[in-house]
N, C-alpha and C. Protein backbone atom coordinates (compact mmCIF):
# COMPACT_ATOMS: atom_id res chain seq x y z
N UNK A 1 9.25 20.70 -22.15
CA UNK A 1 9.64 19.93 -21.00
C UNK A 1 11.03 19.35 -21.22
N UNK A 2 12.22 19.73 -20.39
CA UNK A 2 13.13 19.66 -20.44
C UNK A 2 13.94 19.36 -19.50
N UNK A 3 14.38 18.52 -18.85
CA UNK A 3 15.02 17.86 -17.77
C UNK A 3 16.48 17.65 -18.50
N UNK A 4 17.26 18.23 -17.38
CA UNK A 4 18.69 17.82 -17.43
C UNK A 4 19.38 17.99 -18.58
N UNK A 5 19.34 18.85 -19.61
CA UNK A 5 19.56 18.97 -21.11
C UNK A 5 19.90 17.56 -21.70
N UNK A 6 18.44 17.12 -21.59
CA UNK A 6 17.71 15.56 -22.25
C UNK A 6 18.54 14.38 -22.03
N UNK A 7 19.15 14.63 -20.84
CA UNK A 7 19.96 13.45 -20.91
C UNK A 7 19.19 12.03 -20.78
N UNK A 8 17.89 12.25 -20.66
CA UNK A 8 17.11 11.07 -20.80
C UNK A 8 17.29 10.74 -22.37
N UNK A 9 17.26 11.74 -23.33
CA UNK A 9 17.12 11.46 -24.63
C UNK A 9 18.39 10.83 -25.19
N UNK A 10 19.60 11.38 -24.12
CA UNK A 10 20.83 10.91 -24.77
C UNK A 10 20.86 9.26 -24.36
N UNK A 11 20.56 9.25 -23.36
CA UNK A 11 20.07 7.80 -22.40
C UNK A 11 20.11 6.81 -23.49
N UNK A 12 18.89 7.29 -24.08
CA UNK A 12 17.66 6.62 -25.04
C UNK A 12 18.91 6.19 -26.01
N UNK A 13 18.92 7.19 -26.87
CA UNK A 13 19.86 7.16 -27.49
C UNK A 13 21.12 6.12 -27.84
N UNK A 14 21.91 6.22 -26.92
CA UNK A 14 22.85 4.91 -26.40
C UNK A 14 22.28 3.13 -26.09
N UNK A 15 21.01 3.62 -25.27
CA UNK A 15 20.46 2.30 -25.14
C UNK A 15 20.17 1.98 -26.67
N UNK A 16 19.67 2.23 -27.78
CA UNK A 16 19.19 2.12 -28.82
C UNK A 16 20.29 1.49 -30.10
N UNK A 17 21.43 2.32 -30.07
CA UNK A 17 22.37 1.76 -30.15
C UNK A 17 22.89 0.57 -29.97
N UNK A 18 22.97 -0.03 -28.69
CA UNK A 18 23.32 -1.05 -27.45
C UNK A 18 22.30 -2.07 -28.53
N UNK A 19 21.33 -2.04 -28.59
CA UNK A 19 19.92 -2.65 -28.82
C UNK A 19 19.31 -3.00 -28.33
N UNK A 20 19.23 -1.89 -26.98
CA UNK A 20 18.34 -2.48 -25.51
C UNK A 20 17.27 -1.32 -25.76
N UNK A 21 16.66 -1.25 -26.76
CA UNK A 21 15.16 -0.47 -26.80
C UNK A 21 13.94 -1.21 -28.19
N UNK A 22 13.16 -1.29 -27.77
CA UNK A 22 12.02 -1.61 -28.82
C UNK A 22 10.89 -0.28 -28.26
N UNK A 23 10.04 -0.16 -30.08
CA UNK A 23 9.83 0.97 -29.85
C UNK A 23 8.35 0.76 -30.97
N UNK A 24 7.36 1.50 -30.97
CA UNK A 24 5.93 0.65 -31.22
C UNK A 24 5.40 0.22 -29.99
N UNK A 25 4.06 0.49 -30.33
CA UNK A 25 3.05 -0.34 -30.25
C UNK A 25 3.13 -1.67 -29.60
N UNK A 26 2.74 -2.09 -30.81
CA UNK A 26 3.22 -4.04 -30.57
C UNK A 26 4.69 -4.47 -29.86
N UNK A 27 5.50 -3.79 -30.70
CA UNK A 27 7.02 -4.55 -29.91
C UNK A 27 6.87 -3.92 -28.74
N UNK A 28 6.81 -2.88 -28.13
CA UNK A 28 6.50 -2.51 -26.55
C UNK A 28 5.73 -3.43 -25.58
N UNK A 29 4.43 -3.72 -26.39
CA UNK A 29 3.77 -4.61 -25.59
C UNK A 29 4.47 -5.89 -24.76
N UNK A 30 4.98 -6.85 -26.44
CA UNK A 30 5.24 -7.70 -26.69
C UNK A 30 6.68 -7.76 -25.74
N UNK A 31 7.61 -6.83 -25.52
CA UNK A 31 8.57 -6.67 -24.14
C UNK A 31 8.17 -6.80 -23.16
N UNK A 32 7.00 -6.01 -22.75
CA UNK A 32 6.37 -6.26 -20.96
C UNK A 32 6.08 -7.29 -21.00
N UNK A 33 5.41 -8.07 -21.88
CA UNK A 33 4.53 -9.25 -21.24
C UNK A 33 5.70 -10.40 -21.42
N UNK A 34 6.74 -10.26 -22.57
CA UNK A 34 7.75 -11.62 -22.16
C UNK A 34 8.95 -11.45 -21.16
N UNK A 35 8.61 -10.27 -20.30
CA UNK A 35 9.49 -9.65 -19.25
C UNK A 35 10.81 -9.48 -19.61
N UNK A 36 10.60 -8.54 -20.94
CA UNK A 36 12.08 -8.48 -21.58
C UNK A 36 11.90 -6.64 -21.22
N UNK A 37 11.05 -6.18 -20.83
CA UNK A 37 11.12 -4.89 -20.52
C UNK A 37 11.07 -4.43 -19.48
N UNK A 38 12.29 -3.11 -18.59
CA UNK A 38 12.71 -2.77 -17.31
C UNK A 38 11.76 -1.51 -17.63
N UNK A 39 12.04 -0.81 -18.59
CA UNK A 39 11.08 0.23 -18.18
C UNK A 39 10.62 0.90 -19.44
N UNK A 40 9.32 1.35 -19.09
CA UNK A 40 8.17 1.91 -20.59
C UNK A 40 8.31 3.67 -20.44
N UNK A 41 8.51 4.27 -21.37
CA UNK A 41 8.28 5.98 -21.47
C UNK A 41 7.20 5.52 -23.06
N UNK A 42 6.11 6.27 -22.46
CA UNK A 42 5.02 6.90 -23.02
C UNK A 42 4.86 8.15 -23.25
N UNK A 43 4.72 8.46 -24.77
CA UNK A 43 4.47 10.07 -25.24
C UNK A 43 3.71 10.47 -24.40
N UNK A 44 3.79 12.10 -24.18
CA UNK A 44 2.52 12.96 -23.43
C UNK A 44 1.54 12.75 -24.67
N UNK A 45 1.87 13.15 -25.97
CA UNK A 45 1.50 13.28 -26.82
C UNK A 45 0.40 12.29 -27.25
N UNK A 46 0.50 10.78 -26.47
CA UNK A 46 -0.50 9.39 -26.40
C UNK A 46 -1.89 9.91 -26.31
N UNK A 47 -2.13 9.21 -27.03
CA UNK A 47 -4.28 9.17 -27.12
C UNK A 47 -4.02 8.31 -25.76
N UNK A 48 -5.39 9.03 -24.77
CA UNK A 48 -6.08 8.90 -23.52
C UNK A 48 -5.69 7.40 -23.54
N UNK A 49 -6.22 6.44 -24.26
CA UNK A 49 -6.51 5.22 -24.95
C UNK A 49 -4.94 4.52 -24.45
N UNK A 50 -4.17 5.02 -25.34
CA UNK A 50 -2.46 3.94 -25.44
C UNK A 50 -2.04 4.29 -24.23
N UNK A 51 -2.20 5.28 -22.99
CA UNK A 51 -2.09 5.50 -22.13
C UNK A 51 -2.34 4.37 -20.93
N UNK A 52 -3.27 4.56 -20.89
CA UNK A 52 -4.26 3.67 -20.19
C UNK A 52 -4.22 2.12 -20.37
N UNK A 53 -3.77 2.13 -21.56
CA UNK A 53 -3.28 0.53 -21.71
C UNK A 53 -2.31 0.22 -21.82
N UNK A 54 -1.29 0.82 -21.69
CA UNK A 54 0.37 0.58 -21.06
C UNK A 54 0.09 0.82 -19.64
N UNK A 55 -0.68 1.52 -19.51
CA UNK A 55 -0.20 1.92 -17.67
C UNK A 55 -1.26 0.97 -17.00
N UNK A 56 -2.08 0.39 -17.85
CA UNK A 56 -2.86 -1.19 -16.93
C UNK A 56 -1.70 -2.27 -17.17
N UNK A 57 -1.16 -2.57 -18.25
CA UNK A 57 0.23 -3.21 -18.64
C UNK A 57 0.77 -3.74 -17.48
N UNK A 58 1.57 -1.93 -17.88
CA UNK A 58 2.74 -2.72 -17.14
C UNK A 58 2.85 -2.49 -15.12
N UNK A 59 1.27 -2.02 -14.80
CA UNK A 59 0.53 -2.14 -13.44
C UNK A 59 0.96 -3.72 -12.92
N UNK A 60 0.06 -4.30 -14.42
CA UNK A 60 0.10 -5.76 -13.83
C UNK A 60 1.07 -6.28 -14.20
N UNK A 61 2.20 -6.46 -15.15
CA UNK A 61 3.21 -6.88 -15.07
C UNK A 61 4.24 -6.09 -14.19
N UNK A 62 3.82 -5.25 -13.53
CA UNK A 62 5.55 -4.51 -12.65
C UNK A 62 6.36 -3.74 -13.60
N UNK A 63 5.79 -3.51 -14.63
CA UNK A 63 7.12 -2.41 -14.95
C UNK A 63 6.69 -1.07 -14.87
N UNK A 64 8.11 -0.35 -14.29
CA UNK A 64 7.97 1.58 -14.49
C UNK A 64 7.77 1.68 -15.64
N UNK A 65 6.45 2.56 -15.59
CA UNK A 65 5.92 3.27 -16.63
C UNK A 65 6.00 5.22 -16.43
N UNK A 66 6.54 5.63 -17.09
CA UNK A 66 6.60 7.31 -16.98
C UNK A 66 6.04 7.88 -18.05
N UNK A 67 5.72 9.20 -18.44
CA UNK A 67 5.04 10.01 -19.72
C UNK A 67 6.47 10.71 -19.90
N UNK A 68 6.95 11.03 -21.00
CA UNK A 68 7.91 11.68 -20.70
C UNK A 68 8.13 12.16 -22.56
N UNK A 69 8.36 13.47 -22.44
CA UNK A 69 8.36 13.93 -24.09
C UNK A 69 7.44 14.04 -25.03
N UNK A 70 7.79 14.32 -26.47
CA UNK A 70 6.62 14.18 -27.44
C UNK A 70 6.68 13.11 -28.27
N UNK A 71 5.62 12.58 -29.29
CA UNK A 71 6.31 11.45 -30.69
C UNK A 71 7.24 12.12 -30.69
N UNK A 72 7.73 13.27 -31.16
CA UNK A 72 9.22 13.24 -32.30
C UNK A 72 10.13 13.06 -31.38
N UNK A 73 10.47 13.65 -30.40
CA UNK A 73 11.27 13.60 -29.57
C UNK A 73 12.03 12.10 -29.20
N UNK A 74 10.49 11.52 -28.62
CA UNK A 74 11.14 10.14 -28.53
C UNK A 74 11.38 8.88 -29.58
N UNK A 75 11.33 9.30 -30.94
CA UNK A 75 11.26 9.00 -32.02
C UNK A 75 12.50 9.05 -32.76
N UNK A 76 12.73 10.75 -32.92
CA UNK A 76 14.06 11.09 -32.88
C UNK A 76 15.23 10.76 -32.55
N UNK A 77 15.43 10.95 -31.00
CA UNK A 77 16.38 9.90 -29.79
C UNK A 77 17.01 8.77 -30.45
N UNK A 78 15.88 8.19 -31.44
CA UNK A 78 16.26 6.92 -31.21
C UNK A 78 16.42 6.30 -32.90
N UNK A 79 16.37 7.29 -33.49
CA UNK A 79 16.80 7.09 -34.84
C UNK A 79 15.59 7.14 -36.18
N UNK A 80 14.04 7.19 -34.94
CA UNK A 80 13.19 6.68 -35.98
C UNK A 80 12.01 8.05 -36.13
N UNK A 81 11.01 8.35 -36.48
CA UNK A 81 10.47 9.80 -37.19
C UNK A 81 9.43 9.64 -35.94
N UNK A 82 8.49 8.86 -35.63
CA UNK A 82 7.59 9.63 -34.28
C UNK A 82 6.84 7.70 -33.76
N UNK A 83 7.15 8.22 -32.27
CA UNK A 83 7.17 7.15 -31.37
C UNK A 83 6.15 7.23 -30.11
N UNK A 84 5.39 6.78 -30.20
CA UNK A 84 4.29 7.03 -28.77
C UNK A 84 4.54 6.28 -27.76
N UNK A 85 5.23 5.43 -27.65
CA UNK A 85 6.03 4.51 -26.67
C UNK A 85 6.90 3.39 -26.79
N UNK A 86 7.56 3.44 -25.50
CA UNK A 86 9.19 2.49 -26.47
C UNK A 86 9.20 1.85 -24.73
N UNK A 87 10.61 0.77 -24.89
CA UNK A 87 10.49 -0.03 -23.63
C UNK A 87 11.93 -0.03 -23.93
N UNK A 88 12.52 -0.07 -22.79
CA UNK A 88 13.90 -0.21 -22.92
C UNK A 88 13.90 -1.82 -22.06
N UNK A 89 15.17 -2.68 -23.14
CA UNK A 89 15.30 -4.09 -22.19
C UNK A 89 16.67 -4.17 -21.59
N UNK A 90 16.76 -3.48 -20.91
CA UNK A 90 18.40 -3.59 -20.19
C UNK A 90 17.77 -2.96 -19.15
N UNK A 91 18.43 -3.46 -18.08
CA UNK A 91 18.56 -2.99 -16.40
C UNK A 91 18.99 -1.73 -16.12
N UNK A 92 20.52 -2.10 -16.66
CA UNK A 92 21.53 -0.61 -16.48
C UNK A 92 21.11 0.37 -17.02
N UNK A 93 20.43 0.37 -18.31
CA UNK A 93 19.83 1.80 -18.96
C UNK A 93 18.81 2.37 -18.21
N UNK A 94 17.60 1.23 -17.85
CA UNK A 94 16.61 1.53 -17.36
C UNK A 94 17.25 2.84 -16.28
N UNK A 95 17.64 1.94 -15.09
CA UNK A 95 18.35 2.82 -13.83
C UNK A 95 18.25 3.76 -13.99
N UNK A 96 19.37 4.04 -15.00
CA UNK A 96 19.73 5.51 -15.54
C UNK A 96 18.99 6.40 -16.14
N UNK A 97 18.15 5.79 -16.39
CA UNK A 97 17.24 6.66 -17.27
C UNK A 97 16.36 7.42 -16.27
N UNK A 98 15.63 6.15 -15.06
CA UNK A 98 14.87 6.49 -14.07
C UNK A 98 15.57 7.71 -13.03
N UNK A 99 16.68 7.14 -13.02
CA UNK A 99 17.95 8.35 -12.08
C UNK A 99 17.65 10.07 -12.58
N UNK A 100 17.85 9.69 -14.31
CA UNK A 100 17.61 11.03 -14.97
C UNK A 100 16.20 11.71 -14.39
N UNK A 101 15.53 11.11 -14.66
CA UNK A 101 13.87 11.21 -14.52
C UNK A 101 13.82 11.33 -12.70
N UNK A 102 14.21 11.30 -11.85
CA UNK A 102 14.79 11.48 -10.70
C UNK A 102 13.27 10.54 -9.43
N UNK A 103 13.06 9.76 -10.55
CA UNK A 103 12.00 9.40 -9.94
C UNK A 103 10.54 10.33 -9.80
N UNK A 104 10.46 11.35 -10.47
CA UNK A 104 9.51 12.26 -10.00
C UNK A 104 8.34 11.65 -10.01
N UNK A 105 7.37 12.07 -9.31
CA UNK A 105 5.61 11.30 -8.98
C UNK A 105 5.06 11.80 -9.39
N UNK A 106 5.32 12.85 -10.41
CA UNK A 106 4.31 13.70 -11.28
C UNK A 106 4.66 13.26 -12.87
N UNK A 107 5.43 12.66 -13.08
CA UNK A 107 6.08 11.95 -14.31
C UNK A 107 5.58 10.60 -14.44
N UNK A 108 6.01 9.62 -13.50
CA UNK A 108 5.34 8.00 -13.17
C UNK A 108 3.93 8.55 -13.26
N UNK A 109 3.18 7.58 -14.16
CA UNK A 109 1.90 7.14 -14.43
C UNK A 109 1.18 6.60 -13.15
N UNK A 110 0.61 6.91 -12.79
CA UNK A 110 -0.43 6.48 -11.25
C UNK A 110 -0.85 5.86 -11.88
N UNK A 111 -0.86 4.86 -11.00
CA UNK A 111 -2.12 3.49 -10.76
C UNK A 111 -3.16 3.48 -10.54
């Protein structure tokens, strides 16, 4: 799965840099709920489980949630070996990232 020759990944990438990404588990969480996070990408690769509890998350807190990539991929991106979900805390990245991702409704996590 390959959109736009990954410019989501390069996205990532830069935001990470910037230091507008946390990435885990816990620090993911711990972004939505102190509303330091614009938007969540979740591995496809996620147990049924971490799925389902980011996408009740950030339901009830309001943030875009998408599936997008594998661990390594989004792991990689971002400097670190394998990642099942990350939160980016900047606005402007978010955007862009979502822009990349073109909004698709088969990508965003249903409610």
């Amino acid at each position: 799965m390959r959109l736009k020759g990954n410019k989501v990944l390069s996205l990532l990438g830069l935001a990470k840099k910037a230091g507008k990404v946390v990435s885990g588990e816990f620090s993911t969480e711990s972004a939505v709920k102190s509303a330091k996070a614009y938007l969540v990408l979740v591995s496809e690769e996620a147990s049924d489980n971490t799925k389902k509890k980011f996408r009740n998350m950030c339901t009830y807190y309001e943030v875009p949630i998408y599936l997008y990539g594998n661990k390594e991929e989004l792991g990689k991106c971002i400097g670190q070996e394998f990642r099942a979900s990350l939160a980016v805390t900047d606005q402007g990245f978010s955007k862009a990232i979502e822009k990349q991702l073109g909004n698709v409704d088969e990508r965003r996590m249903q409610v």
